[in-house]
Protein backbone atom coordinates (compact mmCIF):
# COMPACT_ATOMS: atom_id res chain seq x y z
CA UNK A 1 131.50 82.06 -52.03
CA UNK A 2 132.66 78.79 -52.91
CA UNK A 3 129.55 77.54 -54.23
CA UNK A 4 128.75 80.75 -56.43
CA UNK A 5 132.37 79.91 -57.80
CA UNK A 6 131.05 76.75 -58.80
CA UNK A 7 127.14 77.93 -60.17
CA UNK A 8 129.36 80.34 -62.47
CA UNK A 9 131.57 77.73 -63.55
CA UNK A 10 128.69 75.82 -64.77
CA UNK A 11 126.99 78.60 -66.28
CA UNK A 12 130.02 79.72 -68.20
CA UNK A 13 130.59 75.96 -69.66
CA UNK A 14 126.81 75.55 -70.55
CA UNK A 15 127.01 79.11 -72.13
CA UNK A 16 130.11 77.73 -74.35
CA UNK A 17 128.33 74.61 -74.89
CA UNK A 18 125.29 75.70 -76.45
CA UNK A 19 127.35 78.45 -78.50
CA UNK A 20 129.92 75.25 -79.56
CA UNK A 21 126.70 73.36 -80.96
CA UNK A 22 124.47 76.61 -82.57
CA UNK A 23 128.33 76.51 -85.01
CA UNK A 24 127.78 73.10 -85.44
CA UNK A 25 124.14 73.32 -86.43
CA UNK A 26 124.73 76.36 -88.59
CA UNK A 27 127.59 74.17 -90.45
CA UNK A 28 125.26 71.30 -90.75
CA UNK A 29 122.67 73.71 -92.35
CA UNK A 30 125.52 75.13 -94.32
CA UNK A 31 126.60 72.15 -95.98
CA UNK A 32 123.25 70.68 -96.38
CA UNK A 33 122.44 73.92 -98.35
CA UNK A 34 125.59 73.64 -100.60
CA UNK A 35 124.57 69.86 -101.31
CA UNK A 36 121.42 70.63 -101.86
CA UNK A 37 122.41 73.61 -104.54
CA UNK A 38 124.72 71.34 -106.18
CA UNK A 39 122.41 68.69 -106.12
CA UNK A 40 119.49 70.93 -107.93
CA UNK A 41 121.56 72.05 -110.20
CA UNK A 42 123.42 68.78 -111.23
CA UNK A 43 119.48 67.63 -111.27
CA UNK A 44 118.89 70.67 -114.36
CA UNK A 45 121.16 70.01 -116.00
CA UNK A 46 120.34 66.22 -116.35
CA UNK A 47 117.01 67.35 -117.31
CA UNK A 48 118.44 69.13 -120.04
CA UNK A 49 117.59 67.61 -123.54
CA UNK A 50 117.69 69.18 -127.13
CA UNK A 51 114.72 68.31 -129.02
CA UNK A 52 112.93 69.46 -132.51
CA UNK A 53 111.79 72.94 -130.34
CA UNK A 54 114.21 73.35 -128.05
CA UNK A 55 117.08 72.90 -130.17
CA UNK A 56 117.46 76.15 -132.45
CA UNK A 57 116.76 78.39 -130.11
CA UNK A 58 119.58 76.53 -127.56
CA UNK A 59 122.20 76.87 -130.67
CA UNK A 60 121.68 80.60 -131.29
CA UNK A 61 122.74 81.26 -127.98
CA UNK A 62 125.01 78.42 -127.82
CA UNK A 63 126.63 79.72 -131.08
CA UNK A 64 127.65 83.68 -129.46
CA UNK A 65 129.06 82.02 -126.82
CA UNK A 66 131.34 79.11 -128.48
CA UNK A 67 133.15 80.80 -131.47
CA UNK A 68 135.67 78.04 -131.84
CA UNK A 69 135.27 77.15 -135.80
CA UNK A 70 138.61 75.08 -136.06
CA UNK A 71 138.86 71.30 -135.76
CA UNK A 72 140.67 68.29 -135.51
CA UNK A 73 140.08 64.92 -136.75
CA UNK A 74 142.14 62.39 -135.38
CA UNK A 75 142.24 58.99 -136.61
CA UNK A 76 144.58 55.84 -136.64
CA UNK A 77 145.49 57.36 -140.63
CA UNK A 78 146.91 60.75 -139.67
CA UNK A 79 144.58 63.92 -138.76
CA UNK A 80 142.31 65.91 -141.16
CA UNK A 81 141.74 69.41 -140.19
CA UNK A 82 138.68 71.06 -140.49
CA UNK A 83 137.11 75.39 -140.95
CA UNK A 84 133.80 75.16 -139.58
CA UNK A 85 131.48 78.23 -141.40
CA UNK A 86 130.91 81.19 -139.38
CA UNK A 87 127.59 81.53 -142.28
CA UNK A 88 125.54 78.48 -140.89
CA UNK A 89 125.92 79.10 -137.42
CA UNK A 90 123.38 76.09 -136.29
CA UNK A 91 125.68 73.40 -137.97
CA UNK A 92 128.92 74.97 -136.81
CA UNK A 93 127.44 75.74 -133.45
CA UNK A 94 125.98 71.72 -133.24
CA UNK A 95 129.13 70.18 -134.08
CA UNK A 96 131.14 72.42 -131.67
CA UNK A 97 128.63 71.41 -128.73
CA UNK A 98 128.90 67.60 -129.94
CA UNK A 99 132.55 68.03 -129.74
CA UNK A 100 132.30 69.63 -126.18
CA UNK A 101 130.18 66.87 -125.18
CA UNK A 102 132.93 64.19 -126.65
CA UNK A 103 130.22 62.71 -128.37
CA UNK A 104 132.50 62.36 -131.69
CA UNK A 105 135.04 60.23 -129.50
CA UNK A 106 135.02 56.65 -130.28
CA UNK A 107 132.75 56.78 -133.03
CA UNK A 108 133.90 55.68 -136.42
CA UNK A 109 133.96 56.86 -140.52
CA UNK A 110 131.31 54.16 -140.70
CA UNK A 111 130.23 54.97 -144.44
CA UNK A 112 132.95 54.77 -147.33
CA UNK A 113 131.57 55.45 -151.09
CA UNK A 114 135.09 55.43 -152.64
CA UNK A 115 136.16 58.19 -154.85
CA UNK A 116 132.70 59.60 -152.90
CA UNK A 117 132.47 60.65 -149.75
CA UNK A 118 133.18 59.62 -146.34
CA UNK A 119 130.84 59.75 -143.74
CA UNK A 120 131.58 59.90 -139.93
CA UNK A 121 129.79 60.03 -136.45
CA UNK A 122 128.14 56.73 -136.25
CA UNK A 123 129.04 53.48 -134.31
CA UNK A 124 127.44 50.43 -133.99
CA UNK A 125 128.00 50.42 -130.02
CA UNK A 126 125.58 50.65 -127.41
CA UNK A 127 127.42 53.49 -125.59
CA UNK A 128 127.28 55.70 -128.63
CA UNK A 129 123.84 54.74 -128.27
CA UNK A 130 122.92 56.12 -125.08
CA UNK A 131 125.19 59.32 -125.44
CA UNK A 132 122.98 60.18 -128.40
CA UNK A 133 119.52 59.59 -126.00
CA UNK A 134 121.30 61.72 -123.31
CA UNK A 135 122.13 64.56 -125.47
CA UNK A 136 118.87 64.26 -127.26
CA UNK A 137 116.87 64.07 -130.46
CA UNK A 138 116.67 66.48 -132.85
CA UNK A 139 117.13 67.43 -136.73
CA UNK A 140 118.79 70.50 -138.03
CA UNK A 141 116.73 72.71 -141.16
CA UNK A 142 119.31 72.94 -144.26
CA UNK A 143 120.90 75.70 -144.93
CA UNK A 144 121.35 75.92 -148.90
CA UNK A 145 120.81 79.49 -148.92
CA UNK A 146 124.78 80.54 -148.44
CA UNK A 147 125.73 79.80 -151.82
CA UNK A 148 128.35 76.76 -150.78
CA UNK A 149 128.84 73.82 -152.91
CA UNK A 150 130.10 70.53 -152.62
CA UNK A 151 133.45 70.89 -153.81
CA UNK A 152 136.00 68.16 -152.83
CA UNK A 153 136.79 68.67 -149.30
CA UNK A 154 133.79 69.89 -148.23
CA UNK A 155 132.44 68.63 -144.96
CA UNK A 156 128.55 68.81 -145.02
CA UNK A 157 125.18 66.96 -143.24
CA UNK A 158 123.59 64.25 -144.03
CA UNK A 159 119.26 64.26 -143.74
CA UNK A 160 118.06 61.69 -141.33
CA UNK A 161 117.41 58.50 -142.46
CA UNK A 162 113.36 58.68 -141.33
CA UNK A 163 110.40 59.84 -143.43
CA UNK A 164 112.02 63.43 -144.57
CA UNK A 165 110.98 65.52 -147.56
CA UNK A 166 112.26 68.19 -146.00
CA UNK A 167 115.97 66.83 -146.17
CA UNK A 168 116.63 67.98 -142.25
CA UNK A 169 119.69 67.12 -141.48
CA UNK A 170 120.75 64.32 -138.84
CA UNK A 171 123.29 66.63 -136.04
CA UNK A 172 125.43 63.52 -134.94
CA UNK A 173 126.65 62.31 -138.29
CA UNK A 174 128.98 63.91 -140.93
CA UNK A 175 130.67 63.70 -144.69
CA UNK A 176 133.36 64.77 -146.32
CA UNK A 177 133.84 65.30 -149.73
CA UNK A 178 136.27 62.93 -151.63
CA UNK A 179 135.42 63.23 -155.17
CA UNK A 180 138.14 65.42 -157.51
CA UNK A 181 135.39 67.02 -159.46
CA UNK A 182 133.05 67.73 -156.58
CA UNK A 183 129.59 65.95 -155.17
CA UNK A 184 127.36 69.18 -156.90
CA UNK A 185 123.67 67.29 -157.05
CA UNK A 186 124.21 67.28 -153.71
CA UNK A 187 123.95 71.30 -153.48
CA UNK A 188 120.20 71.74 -153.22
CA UNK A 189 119.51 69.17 -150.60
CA UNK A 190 122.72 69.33 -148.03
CA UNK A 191 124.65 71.79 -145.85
CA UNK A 192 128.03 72.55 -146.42
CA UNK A 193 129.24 73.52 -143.09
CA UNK A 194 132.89 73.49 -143.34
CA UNK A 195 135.97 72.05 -145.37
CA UNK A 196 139.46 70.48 -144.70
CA UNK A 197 142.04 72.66 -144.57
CA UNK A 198 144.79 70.17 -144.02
CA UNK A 199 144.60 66.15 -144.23
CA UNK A 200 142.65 65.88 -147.60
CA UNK A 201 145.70 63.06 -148.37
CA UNK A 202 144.27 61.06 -144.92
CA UNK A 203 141.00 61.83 -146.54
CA UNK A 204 141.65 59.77 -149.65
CA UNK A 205 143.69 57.16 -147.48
CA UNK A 206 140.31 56.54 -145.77
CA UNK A 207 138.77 56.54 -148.93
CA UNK A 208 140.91 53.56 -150.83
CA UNK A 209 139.80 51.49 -147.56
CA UNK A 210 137.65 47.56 -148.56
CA UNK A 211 134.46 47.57 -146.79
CA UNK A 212 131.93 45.28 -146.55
CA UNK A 213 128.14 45.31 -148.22
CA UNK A 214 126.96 48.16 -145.45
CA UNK A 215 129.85 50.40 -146.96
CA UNK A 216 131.60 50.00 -143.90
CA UNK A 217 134.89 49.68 -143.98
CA UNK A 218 136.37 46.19 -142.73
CA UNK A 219 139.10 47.95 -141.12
CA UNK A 220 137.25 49.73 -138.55
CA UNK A 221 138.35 54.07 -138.39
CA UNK A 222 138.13 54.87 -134.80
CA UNK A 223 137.87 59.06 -134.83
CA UNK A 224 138.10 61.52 -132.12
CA UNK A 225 137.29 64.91 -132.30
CA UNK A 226 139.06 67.96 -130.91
CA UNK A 227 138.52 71.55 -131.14
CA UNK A 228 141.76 73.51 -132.33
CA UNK A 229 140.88 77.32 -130.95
């Protein structure tokens, strides 16, 4: 009797041990199957690059889903508020996924024409650099078509600065408008895709800056880009 006592004993422990290590295997496979998810999916969206084909299709859908159209322009001379253009959705729907990505942060009005334009989005830093290469490259087609002209305080695209006789435009950089009587040779060949609803006088301030030969100004205008609603 005594010994069956202890045969059950042993039976009932190895039972409970091999049902104590099938849980600890099954978490094991558990977690290694979450990881694994995340992983793949952190992998995807690494992969992820806009290009010349991929990229109008991406801001179609891109643009139902983000409606935000008002932002934010903050800079060390006050903040210049911005209505993106619900009638050219690509440009409105680019610069609300550049401002997602905080590409816009840290990046400067590099370009001053006085009594011109300003132009934004660039820096000469090599992080700037590499957020451009991990967003990817791509040009936007212009969208003259709406009927929008380059009054003062329009904010519109510039074309990219390779071989273009098509004018597309270059997504990562920007201008505004400065000129009282507007910038209208510039209808036919750029997109307005917004204009400042408040902050024209920071506008100007920027404006008035000295800059060097480049047109850049020699007091360097850090911006930062937010999106309002």
């Amino acid at each position: 009797m005594k010994i069956f006592r202890i045969l059950f004993t042993v039976v009932i422990a190895f039972l409970f041990s091999c049902q104590n290590q099938v849980k600890q295997n099954k978490e094991v496979v558990m977690t290694k199957t979450i990881k694994t998810t995340q992983e793949e999916k952190k992998i995807t969206e690494e992969k992820f690059i806009l290009n010349d084909k991929n990229a109008i299709p991406f801001f179609y859908e891109y643009g139902m889903d983000n409606e935000e159209k008002n932002i934010r322009i903050i800079t060390n001379y006050g903040n210049i508020d911005l209505e993106l253009f619900e009638e050219t959705p690509y440009h409105r729907a680019n610069f609300i996924y550049l401002t997602k990505e905080k590409y816009f942060d840290g990046t400067y009005f590099h370009r001053i024409v006085k009594d011109f334009i300003i132009q934004g989005g660039n820096s000469d830093s090599y992080e700037v650099s590499k957020r451009r290469q991990r967003i990817g490259r791509y040009l936007l087609p212009p969208d003259t078509k709406k009927g929008f002209k380059h009054h003062r305080g329009i904010l519109s695209i510039p074309s990219s600065d390779i071989d273009n006789p098509y004018k597309l435009a270059s997504p990562y950089e920007f201008f505004i408008v400065v000129d009282r009587n507007g910038a209208y040779h510039l209808d036919k060949n750029y997109t307005p895709f917004g204009k400042v609803v408040k902050g024209m006088d920071v506008v100007d301030k920027i404006s008035n800056l000295e800059t060097d030969k480049r047109e850049w100004p020699l007091d360097n205008v850090k911006i930062k880009v937010e999106i309002l609603d």
